[in-house]
Every structure is written in C-alpha cells, then in structure tokens.
Protein backbone atom coordinates (compact mmCIF):
# COMPACT_ATOMS: atom_id res chain seq x y z
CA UNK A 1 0.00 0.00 0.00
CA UNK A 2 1.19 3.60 -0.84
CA UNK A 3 0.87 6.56 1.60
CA UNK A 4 1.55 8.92 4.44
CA UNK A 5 5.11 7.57 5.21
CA UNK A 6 5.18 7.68 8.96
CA UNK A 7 1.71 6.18 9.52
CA UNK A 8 0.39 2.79 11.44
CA UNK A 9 -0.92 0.60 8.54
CA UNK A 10 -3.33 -2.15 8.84
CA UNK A 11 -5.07 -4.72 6.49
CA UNK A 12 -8.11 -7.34 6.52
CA UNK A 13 -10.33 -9.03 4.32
CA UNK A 14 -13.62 -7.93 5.79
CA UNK A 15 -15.66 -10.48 7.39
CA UNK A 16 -13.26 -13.01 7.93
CA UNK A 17 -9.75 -11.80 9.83
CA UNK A 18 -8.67 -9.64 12.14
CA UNK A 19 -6.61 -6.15 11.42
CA UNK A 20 -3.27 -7.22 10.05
CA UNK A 21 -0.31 -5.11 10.66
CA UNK A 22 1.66 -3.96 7.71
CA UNK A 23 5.46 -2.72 7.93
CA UNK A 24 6.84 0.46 6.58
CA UNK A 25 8.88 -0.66 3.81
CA UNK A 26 10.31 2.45 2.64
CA UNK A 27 8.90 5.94 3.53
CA UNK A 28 4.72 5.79 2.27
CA UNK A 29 5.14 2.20 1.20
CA UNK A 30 3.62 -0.33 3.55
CA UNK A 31 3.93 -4.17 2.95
CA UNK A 32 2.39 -7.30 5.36
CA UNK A 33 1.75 -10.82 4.66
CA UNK A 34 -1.25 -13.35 6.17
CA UNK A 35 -1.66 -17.04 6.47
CA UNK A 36 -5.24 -17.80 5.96
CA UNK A 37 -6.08 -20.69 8.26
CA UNK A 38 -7.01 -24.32 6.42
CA UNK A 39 -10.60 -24.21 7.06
CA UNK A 40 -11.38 -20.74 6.05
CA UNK A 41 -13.52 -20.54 3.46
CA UNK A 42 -14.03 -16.86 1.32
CA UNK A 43 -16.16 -16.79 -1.81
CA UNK A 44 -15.53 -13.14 -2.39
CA UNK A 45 -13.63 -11.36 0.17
CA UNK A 46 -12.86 -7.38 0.19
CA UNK A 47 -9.44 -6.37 1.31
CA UNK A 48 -9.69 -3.38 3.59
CA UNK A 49 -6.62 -1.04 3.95
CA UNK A 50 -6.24 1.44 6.72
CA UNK A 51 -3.86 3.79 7.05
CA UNK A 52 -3.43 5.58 10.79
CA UNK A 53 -1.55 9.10 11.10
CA UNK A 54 -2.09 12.42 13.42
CA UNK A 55 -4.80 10.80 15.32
CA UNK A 56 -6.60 10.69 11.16
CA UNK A 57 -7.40 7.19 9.60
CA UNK A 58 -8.02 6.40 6.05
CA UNK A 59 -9.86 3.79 5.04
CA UNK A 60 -9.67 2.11 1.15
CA UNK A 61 -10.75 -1.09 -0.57
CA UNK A 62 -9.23 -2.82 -2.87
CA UNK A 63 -11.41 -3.30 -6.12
CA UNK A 64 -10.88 -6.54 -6.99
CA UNK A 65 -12.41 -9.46 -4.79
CA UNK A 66 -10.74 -12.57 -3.59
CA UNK A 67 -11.52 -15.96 -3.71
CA UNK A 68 -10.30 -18.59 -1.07
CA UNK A 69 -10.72 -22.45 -1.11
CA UNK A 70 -8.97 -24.17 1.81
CA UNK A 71 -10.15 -27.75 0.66
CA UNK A 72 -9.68 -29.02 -2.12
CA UNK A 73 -12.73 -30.14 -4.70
CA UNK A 74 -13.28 -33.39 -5.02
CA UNK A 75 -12.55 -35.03 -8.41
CA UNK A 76 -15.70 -37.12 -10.07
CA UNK A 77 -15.43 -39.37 -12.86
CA UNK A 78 -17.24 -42.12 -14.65
C-alpha cells in the first residue's frame, strides 16, 4: 500500500480476519503478509486497507475481490 510515510498501517479481508499489521517498507510504502487458516472458506472477500496518522485514519478497498478455497474439490469421474 502507498501513503503517508510515517503512519500505522493495517489490512483485513472484511468479514473473515482480524486487522493485520503492515510494515513500513520504505517511507509511504507499507507491505504485510497473512496465512489464511485451512478451514477458512471466502467466496468473495474485500481487502480493507487502513492507514493511521495524526490521530486521522483512512480507510480504502481494494477493487478486486478474492476468492479462497482451503479444501480441495473433489474429483468425479465415470
């Protein structure tokens, strides 16, 4: 995520984790990583950035929605 360098930057797909930390990279470039547990199950998650700074927060979604499958389908055949 780009912004205010200086900031406190969290993520989280809406509805199904918790805020995320992210790490200040380089100044106004924020970076974080998440394991998404094996039974967790998103058919079309929103990732929610939020950007703290000055006692302000941002708040911005990412357009495109995610798709998680934890188990894998099962195969039929004849």
């Amino acid at each position: 995520m780009r912004g205010d360098p200086g900031g406190t930057a969290t993520f989280r797909i809406d509805g199904y984790t918790a805020d995320n930390p992210m790490k200040e990279e380089s100044p106004g470039f924020y970076r974080a990583q998440v394991s998404i547990g094996r039974y967790l199950d998103i058919p079309s998650g929103v990732i929610r950035l939020i950007l703290s700074k000055g006692g302000r927060r941002s708040f911005e979604s990412i357009p495109e929605q995610i798709t998680v499958v934890s188990k894998p389908q099962a195969k039929t055949g004849l």
